[in-house]
PDB file of N, CA and C in Angstrom:
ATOM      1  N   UNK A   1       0.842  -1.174   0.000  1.00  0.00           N
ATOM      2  CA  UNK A   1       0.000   0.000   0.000  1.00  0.00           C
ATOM      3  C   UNK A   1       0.888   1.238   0.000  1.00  0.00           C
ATOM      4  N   UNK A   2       0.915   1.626  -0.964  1.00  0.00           N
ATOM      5  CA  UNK A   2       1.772   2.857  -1.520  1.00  0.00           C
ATOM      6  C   UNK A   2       1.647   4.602  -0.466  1.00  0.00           C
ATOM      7  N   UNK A   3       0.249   3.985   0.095  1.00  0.00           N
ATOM      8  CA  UNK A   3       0.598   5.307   1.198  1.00  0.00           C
ATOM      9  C   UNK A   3       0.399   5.488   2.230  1.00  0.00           C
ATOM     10  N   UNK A   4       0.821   3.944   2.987  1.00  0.00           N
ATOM     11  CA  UNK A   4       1.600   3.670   3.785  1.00  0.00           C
ATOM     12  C   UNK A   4       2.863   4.481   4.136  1.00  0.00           C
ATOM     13  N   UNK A   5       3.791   3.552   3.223  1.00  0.00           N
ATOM     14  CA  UNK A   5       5.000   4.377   3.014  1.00  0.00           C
ATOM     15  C   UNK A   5       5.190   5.744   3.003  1.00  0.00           C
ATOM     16  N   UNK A   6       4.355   6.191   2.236  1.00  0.00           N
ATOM     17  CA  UNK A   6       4.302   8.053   2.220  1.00  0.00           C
ATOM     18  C   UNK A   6       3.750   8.610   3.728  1.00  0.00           C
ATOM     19  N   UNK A   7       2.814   8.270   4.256  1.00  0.00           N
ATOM     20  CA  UNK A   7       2.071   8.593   5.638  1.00  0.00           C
ATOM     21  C   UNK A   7       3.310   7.969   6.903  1.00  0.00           C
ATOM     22  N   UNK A   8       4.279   6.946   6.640  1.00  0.00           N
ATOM     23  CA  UNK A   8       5.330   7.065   7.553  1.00  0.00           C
ATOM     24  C   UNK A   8       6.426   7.979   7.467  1.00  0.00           C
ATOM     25  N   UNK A   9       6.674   8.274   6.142  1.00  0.00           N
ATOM     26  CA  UNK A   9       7.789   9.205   5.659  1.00  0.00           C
ATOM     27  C   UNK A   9       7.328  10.335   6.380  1.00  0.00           C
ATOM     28  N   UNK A  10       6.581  10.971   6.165  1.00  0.00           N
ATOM     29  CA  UNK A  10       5.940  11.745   6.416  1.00  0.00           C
ATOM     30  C   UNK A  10       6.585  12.727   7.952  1.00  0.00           C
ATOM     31  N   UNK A  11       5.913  10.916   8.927  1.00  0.00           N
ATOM     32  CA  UNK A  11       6.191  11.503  10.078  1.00  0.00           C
ATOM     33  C   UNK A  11       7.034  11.655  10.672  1.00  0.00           C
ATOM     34  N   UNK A  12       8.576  11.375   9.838  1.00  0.00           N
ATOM     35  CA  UNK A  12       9.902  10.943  10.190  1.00  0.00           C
ATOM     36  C   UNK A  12       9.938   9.376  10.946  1.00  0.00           C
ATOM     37  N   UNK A  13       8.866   8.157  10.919  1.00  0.00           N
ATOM     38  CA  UNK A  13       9.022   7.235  11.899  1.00  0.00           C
ATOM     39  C   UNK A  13       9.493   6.263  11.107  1.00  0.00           C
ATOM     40  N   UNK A  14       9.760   4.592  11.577  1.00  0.00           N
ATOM     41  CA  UNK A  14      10.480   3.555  10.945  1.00  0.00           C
ATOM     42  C   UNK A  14       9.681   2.631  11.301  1.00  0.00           C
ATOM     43  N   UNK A  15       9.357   1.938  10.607  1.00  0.00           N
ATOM     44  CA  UNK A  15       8.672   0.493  10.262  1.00  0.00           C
ATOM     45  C   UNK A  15       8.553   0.207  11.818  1.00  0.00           C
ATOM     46  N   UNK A  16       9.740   0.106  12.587  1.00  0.00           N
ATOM     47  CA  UNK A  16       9.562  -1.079  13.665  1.00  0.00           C
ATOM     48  C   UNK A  16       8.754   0.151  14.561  1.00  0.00           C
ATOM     49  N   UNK A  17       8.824   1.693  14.559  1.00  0.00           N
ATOM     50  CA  UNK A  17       8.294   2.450  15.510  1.00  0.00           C
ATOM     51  C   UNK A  17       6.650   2.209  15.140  1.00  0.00           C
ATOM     52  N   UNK A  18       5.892   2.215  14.273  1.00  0.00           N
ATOM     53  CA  UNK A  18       4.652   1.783  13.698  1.00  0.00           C
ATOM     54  C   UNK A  18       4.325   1.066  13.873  1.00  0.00           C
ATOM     55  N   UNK A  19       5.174   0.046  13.390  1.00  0.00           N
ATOM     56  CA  UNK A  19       4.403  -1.539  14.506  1.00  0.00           C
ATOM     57  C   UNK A  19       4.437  -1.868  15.835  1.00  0.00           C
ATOM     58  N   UNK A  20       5.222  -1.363  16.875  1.00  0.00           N
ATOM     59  CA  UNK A  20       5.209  -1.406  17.833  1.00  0.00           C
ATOM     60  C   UNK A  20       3.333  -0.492  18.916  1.00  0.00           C
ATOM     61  N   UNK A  21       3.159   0.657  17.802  1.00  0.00           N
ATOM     62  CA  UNK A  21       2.164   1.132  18.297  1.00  0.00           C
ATOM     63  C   UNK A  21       1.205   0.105  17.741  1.00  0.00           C
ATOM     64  N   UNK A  22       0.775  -0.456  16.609  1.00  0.00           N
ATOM     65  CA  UNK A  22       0.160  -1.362  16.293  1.00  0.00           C
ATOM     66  C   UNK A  22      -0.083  -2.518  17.096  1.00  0.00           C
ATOM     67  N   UNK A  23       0.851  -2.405  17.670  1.00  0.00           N
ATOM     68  CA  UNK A  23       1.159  -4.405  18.253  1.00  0.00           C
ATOM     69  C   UNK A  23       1.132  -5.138  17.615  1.00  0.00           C
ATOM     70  N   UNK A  24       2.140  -5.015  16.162  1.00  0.00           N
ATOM     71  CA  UNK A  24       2.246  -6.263  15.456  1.00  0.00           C
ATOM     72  C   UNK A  24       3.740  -6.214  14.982  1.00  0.00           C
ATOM     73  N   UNK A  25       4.380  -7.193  14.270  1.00  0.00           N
ATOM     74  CA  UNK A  25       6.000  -7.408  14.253  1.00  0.00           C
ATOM     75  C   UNK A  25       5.917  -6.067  12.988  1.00  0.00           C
ATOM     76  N   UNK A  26       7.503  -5.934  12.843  1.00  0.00           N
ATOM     77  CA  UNK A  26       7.675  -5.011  11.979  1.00  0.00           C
ATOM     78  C   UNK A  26       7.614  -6.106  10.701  1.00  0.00           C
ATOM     79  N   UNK A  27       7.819  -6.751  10.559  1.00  0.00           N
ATOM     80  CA  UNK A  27       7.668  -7.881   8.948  1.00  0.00           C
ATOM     81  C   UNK A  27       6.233  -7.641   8.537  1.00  0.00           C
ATOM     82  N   UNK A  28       5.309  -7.592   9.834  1.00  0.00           N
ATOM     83  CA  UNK A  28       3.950  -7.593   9.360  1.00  0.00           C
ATOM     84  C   UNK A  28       3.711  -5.978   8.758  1.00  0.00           C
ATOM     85  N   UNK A  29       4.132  -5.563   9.053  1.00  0.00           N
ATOM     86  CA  UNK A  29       3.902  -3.488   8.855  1.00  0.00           C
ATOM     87  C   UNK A  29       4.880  -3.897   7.217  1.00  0.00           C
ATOM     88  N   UNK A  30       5.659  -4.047   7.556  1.00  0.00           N
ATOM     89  CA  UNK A  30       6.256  -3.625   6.006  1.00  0.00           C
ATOM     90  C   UNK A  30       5.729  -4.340   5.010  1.00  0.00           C
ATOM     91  N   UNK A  31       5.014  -5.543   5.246  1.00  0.00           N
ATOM     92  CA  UNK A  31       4.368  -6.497   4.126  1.00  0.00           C
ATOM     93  C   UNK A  31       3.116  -5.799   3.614  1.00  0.00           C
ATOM     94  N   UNK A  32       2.686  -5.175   4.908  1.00  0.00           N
ATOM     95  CA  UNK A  32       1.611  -4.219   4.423  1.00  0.00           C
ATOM     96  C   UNK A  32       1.589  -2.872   3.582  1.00  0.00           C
ATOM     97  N   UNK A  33       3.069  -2.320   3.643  1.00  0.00           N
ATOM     98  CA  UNK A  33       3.493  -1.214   2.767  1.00  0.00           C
ATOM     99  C   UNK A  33       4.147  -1.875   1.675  1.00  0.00           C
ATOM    100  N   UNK A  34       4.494  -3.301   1.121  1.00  0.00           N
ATOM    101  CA  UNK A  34       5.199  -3.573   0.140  1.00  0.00           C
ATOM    102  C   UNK A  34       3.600  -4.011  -0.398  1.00  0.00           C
ATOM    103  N   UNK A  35       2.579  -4.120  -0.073  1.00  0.00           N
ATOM    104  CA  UNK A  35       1.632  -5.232  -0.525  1.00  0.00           C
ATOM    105  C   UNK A  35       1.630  -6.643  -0.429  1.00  0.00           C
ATOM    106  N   UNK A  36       2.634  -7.033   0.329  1.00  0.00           N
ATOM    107  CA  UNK A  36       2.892  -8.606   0.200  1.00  0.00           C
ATOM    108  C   UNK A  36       1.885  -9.162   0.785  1.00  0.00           C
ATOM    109  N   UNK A  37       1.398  -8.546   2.118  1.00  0.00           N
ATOM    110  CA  UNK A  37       0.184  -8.637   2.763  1.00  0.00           C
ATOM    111  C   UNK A  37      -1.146  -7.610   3.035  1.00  0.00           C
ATOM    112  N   UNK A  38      -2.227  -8.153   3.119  1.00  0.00           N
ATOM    113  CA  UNK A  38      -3.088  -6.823   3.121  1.00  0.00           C
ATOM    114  C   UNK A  38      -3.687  -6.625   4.732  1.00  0.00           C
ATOM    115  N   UNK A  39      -4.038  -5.893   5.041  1.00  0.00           N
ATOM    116  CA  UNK A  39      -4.445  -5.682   6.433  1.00  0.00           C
ATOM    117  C   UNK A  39      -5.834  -6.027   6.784  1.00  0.00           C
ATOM    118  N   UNK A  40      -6.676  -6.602   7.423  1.00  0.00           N
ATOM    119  CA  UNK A  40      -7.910  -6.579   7.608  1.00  0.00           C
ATOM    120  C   UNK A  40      -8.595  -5.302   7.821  1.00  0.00           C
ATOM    121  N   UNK A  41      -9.987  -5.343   8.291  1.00  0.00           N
ATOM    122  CA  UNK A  41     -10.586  -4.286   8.132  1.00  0.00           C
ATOM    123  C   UNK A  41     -10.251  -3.792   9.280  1.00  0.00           C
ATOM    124  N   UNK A  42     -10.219  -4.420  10.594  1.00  0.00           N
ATOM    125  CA  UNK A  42     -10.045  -3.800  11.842  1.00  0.00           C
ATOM    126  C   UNK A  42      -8.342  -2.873  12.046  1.00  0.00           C
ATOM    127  N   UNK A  43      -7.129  -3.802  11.394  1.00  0.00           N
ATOM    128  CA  UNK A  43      -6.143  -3.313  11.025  1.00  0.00           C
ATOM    129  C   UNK A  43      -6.660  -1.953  10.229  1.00  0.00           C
ATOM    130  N   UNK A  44      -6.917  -1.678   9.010  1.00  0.00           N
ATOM    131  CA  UNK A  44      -7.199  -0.710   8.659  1.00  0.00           C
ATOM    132  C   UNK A  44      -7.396   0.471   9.251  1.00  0.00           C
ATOM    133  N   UNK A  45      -8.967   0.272  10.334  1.00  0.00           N
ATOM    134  CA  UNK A  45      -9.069   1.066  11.083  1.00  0.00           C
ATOM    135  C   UNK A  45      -7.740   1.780  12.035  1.00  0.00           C
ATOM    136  N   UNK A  46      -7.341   0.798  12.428  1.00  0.00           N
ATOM    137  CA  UNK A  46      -6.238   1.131  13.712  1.00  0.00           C
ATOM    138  C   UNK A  46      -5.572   1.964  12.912  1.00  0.00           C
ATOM    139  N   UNK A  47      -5.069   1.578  11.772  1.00  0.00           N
ATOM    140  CA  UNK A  47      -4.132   2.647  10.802  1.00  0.00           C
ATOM    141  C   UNK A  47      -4.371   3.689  10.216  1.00  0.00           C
ATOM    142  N   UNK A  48      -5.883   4.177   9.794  1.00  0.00           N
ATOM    143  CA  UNK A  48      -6.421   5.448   9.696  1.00  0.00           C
ATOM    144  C   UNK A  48      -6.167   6.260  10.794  1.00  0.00           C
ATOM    145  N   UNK A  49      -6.872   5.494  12.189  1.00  0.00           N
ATOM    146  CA  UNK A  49      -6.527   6.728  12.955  1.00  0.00           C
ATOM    147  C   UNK A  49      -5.774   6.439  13.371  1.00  0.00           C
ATOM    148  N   UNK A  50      -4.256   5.894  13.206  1.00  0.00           N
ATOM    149  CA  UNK A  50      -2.894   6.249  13.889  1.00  0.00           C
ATOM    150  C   UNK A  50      -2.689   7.678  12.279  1.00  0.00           C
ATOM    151  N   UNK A  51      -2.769   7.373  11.709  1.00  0.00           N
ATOM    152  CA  UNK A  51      -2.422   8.773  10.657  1.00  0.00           C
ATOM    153  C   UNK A  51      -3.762   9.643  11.036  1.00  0.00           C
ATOM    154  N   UNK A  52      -4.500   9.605  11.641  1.00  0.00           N
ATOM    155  CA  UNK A  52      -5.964  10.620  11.126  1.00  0.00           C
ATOM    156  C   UNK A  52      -6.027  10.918   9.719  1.00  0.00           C
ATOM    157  N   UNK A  53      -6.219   9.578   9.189  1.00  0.00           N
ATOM    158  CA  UNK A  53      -6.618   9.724   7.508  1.00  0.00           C
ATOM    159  C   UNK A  53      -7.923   8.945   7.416  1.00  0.00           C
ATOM    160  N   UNK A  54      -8.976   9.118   6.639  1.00  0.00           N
ATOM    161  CA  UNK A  54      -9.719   8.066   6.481  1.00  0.00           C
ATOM    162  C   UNK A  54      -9.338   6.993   5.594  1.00  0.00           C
ATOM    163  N   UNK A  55     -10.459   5.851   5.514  1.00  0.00           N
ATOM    164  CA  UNK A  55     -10.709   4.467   5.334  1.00  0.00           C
ATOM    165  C   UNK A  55     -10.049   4.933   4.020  1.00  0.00           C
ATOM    166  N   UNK A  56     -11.069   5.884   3.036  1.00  0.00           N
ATOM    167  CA  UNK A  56     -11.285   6.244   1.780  1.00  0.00           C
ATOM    168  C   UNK A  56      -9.849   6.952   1.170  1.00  0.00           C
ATOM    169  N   UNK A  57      -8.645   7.468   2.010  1.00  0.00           N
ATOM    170  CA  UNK A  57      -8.091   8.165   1.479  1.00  0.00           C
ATOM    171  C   UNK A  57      -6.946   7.245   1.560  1.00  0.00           C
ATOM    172  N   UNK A  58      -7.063   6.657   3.076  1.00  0.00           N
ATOM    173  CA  UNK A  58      -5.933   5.345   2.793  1.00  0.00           C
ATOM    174  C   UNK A  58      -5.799   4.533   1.463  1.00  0.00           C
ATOM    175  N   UNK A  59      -6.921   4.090   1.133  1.00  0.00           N
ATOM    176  CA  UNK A  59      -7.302   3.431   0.210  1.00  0.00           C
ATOM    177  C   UNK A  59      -7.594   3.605  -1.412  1.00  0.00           C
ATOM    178  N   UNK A  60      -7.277   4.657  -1.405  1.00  0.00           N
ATOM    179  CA  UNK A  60      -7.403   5.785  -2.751  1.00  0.00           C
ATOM    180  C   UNK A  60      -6.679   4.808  -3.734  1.00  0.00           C
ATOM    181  N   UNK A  61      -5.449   4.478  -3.411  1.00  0.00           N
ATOM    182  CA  UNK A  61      -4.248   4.132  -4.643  1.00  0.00           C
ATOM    183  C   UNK A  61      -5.345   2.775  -5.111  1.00  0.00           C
ATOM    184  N   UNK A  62      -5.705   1.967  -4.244  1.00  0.00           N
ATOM    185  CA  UNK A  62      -6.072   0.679  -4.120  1.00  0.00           C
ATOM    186  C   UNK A  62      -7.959   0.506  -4.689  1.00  0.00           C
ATOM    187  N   UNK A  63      -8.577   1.448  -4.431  1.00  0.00           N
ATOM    188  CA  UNK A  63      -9.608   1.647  -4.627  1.00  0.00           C
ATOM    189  C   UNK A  63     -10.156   2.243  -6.525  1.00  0.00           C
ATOM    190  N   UNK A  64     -10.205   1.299  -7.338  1.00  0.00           N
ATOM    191  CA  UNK A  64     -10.667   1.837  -8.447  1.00  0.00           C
ATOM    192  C   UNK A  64     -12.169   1.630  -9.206  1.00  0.00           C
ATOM    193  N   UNK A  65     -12.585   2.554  -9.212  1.00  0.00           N
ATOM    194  CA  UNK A  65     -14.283   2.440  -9.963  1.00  0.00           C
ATOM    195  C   UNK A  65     -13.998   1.542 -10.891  1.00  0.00           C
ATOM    196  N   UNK A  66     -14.943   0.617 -11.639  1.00  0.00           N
ATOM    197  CA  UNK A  66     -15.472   0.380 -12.480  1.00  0.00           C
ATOM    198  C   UNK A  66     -16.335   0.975 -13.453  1.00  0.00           C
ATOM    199  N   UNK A  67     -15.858   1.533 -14.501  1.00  0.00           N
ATOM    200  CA  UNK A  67     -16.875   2.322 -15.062  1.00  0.00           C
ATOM    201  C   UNK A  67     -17.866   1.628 -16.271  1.00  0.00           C
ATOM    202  N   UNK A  68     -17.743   0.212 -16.418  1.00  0.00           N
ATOM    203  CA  UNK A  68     -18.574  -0.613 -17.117  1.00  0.00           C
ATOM    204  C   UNK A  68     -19.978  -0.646 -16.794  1.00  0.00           C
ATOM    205  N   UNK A  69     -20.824  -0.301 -17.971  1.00  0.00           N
ATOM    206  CA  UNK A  69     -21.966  -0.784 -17.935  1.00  0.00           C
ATOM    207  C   UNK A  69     -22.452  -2.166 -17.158  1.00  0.00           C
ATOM    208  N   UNK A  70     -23.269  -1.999 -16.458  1.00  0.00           N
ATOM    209  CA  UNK A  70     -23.696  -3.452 -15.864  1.00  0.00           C
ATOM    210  C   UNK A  70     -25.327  -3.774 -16.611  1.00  0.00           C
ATOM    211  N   UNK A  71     -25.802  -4.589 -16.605  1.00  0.00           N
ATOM    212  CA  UNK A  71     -26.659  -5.380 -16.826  1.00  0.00           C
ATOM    213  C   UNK A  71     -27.597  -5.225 -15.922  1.00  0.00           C
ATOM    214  N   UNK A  72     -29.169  -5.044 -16.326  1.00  0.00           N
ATOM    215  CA  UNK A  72     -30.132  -4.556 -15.144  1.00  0.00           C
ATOM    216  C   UNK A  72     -29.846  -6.095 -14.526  1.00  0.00           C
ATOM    217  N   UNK A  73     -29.952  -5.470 -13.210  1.00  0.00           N
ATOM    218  CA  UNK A  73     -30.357  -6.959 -12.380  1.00  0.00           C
ATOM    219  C   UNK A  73     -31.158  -6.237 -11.187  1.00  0.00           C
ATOM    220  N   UNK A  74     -32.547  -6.832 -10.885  1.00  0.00           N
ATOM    221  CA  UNK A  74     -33.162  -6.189 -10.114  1.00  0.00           C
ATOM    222  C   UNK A  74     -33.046  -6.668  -8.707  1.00  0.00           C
ATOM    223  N   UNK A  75     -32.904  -7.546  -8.390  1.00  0.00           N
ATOM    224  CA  UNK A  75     -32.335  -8.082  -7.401  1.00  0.00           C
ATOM    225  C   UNK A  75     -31.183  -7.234  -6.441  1.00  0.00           C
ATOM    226  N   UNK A  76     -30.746  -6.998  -7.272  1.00  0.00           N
ATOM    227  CA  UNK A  76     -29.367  -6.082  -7.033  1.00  0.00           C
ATOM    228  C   UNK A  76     -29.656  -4.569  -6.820  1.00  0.00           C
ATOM    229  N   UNK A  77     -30.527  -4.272  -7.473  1.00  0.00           N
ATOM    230  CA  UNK A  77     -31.784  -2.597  -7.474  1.00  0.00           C
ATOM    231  C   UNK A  77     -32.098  -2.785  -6.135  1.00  0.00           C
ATOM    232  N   UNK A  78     -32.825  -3.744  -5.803  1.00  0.00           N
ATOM    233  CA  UNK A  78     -33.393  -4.108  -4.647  1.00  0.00           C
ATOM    234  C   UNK A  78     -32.384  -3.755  -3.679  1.00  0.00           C
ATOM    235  N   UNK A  79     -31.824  -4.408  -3.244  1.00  0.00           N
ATOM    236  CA  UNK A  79     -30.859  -3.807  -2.257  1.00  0.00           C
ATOM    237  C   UNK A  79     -30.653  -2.879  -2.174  1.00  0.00           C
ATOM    238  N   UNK A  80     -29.684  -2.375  -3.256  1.00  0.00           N
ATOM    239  CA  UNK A  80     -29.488  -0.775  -3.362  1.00  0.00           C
ATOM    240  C   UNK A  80     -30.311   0.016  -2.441  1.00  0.00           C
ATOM    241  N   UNK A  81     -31.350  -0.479  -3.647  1.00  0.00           N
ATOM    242  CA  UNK A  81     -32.469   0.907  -2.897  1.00  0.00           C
ATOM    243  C   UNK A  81     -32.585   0.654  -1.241  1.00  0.00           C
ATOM    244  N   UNK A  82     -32.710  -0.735  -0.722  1.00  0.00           N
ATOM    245  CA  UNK A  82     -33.201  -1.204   0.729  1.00  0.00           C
ATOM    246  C   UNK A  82     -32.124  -0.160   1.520  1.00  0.00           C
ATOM    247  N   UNK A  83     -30.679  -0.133   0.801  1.00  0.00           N
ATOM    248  CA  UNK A  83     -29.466   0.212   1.512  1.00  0.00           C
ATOM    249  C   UNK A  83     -29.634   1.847   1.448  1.00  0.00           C
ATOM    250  N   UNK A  84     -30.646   3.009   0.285  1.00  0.00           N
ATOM    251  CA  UNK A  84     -30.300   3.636   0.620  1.00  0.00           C
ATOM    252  C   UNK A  84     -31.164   4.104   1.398  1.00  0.00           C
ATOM    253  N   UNK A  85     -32.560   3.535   1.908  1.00  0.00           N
ATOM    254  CA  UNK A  85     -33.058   4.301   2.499  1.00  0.00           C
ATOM    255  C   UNK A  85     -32.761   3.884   4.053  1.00  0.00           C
ATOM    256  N   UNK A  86     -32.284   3.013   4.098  1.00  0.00           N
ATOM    257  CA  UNK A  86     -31.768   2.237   5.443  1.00  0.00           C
ATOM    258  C   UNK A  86     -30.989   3.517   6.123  1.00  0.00           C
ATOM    259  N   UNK A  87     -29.772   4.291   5.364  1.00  0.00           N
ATOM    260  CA  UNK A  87     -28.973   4.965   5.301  1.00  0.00           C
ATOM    261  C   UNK A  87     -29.425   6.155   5.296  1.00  0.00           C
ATOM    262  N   UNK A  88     -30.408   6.846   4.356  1.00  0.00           N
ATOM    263  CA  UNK A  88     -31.077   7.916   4.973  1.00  0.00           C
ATOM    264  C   UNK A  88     -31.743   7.934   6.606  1.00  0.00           C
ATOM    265  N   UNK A  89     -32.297   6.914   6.669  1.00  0.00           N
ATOM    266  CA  UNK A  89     -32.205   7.370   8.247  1.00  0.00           C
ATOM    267  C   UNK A  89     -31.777   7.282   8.724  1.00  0.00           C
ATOM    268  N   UNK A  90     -30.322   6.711   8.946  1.00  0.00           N
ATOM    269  CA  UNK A  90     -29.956   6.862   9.912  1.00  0.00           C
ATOM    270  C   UNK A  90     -28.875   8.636  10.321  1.00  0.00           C
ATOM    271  N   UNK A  91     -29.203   9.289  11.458  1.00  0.00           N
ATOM    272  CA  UNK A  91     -29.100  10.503  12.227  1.00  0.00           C
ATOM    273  C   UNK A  91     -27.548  10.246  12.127  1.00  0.00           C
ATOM    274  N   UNK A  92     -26.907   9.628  13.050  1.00  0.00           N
ATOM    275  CA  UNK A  92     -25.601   9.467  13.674  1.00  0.00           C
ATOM    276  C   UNK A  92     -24.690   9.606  12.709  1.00  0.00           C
ATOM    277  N   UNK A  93     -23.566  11.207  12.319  1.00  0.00           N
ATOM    278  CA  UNK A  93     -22.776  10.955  11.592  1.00  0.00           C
ATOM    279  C   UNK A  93     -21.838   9.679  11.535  1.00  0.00           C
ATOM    280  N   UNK A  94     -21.326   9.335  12.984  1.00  0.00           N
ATOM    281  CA  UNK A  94     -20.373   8.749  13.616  1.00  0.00           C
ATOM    282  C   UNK A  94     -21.083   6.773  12.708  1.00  0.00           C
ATOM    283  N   UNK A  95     -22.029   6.904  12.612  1.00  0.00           N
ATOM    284  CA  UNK A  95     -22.323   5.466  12.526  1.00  0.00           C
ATOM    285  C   UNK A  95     -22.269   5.626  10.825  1.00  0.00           C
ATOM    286  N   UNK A  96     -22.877   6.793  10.374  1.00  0.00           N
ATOM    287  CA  UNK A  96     -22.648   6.800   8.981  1.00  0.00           C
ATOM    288  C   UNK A  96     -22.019   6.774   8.178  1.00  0.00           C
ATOM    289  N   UNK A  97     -20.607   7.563   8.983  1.00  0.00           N
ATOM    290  CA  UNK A  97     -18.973   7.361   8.127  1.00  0.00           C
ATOM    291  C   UNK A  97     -18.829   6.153   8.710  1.00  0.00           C
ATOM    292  N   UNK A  98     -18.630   5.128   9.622  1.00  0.00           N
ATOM    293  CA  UNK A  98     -18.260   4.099   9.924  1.00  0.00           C
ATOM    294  C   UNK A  98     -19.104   2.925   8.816  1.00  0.00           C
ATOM    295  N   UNK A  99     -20.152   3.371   8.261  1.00  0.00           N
ATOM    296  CA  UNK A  99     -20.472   2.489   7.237  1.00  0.00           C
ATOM    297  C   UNK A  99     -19.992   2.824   5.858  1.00  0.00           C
ATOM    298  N   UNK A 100     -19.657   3.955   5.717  1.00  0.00           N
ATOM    299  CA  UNK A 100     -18.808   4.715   4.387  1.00  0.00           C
ATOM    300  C   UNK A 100     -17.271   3.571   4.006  1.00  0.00           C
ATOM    301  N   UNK A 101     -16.893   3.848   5.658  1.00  0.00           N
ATOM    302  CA  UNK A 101     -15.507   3.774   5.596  1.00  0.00           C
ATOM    303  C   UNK A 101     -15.672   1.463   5.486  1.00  0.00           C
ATOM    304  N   UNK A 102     -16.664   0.969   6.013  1.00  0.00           N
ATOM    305  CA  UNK A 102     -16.521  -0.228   5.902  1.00  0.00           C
ATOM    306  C   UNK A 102     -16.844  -0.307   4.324  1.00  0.00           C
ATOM    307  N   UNK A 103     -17.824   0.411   3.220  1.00  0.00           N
ATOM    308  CA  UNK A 103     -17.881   0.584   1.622  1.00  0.00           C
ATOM    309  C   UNK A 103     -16.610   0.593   0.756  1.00  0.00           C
ATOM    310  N   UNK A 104     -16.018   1.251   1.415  1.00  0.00           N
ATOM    311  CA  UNK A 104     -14.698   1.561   1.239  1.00  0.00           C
ATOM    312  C   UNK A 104     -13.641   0.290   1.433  1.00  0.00           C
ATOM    313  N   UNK A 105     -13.901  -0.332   2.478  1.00  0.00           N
ATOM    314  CA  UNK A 105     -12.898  -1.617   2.758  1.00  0.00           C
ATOM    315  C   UNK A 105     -13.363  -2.979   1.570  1.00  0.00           C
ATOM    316  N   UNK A 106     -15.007  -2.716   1.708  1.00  0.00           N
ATOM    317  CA  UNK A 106     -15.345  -3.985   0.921  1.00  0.00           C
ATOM    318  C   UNK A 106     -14.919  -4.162  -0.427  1.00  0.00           C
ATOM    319  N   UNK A 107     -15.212  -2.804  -1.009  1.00  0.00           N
ATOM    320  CA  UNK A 107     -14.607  -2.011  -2.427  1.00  0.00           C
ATOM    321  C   UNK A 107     -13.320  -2.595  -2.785  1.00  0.00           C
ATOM    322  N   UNK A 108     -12.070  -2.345  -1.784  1.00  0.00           N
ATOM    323  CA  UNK A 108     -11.039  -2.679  -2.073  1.00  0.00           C
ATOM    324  C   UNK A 108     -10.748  -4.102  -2.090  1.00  0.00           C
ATOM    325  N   UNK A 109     -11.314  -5.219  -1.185  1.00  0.00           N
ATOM    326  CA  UNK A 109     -11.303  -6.312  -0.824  1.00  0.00           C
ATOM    327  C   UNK A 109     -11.902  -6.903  -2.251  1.00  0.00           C
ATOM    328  N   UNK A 110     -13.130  -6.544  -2.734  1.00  0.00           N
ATOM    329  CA  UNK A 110     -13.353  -6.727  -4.071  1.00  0.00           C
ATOM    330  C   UNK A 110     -12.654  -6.721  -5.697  1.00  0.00           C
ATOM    331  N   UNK A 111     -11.869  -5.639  -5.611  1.00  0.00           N
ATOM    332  CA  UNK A 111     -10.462  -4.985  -6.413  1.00  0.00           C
ATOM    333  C   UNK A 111      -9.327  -6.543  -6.227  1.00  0.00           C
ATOM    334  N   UNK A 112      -9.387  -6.120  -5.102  1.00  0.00           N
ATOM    335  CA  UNK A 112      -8.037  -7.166  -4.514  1.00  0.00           C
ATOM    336  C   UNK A 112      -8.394  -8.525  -5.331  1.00  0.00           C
ATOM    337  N   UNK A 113      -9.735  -8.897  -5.251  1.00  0.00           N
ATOM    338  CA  UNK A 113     -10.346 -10.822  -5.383  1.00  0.00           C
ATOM    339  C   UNK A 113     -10.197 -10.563  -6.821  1.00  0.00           C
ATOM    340  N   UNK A 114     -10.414  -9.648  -7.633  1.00  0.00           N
ATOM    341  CA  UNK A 114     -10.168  -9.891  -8.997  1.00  0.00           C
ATOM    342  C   UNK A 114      -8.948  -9.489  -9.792  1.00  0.00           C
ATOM    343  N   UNK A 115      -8.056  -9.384  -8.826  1.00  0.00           N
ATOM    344  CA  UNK A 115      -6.381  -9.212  -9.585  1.00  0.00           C
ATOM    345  C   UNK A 115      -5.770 -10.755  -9.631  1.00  0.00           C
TER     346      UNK A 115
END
């Protein structure tokens, strides 16, 4: 993950100082900035807010639209729609970016299954 690396540079810190706040080995932190390994979603989290970056911006390099036509499938409408009105109500910014930012993880996890 390409900005990884840039978001440690950044702060002047070193692989093993990052993982140590993490609580995980430094092999595991750098596999995650080489791509060798990917982080789960909960990892993720921990790593947004050790940078105060979001889900979405971490994930930028990694995260690419599809801009292909899809095929009606209503089934798939269905949801949608269930999801957006689910989402209009709900009040709580705090619960609303936390479902943004999990869109965001699935997105990439999706990207990832078809490379």
């Amino acid at each position: 993950m390409i900005r990884l690396a840039e978001l440690r540079k950044e702060k002047n810190l070193s692989q093993k100082e990052i993982a140590r706040v993490l609580q995980i080995t430094q092999q595991a932190y750098s596999n995650y900035e080489n791509g060798r390994r990917e982080p789960d979603y909960n990892m993720l989290k921990k790593i947004a807010d050790l940078y105060k970056v979001s889900l979405d911006w971490l994930l930028n390099n990694e995260i690419q639209e599809e801009k292909k036509s899809r095929p009606v499938n209503t089934e798939r409408d269905t949801i949608i729609n269930k999801l957006i009105q689910r989402l209009e109500a709900i009040d709580d910014l705090n619960i609303l970016k936390d479902v943004s930012d999990y869109s965001d993880y699935l997105t990439y996890r999706q990207n990832q299954s078809k490379e």
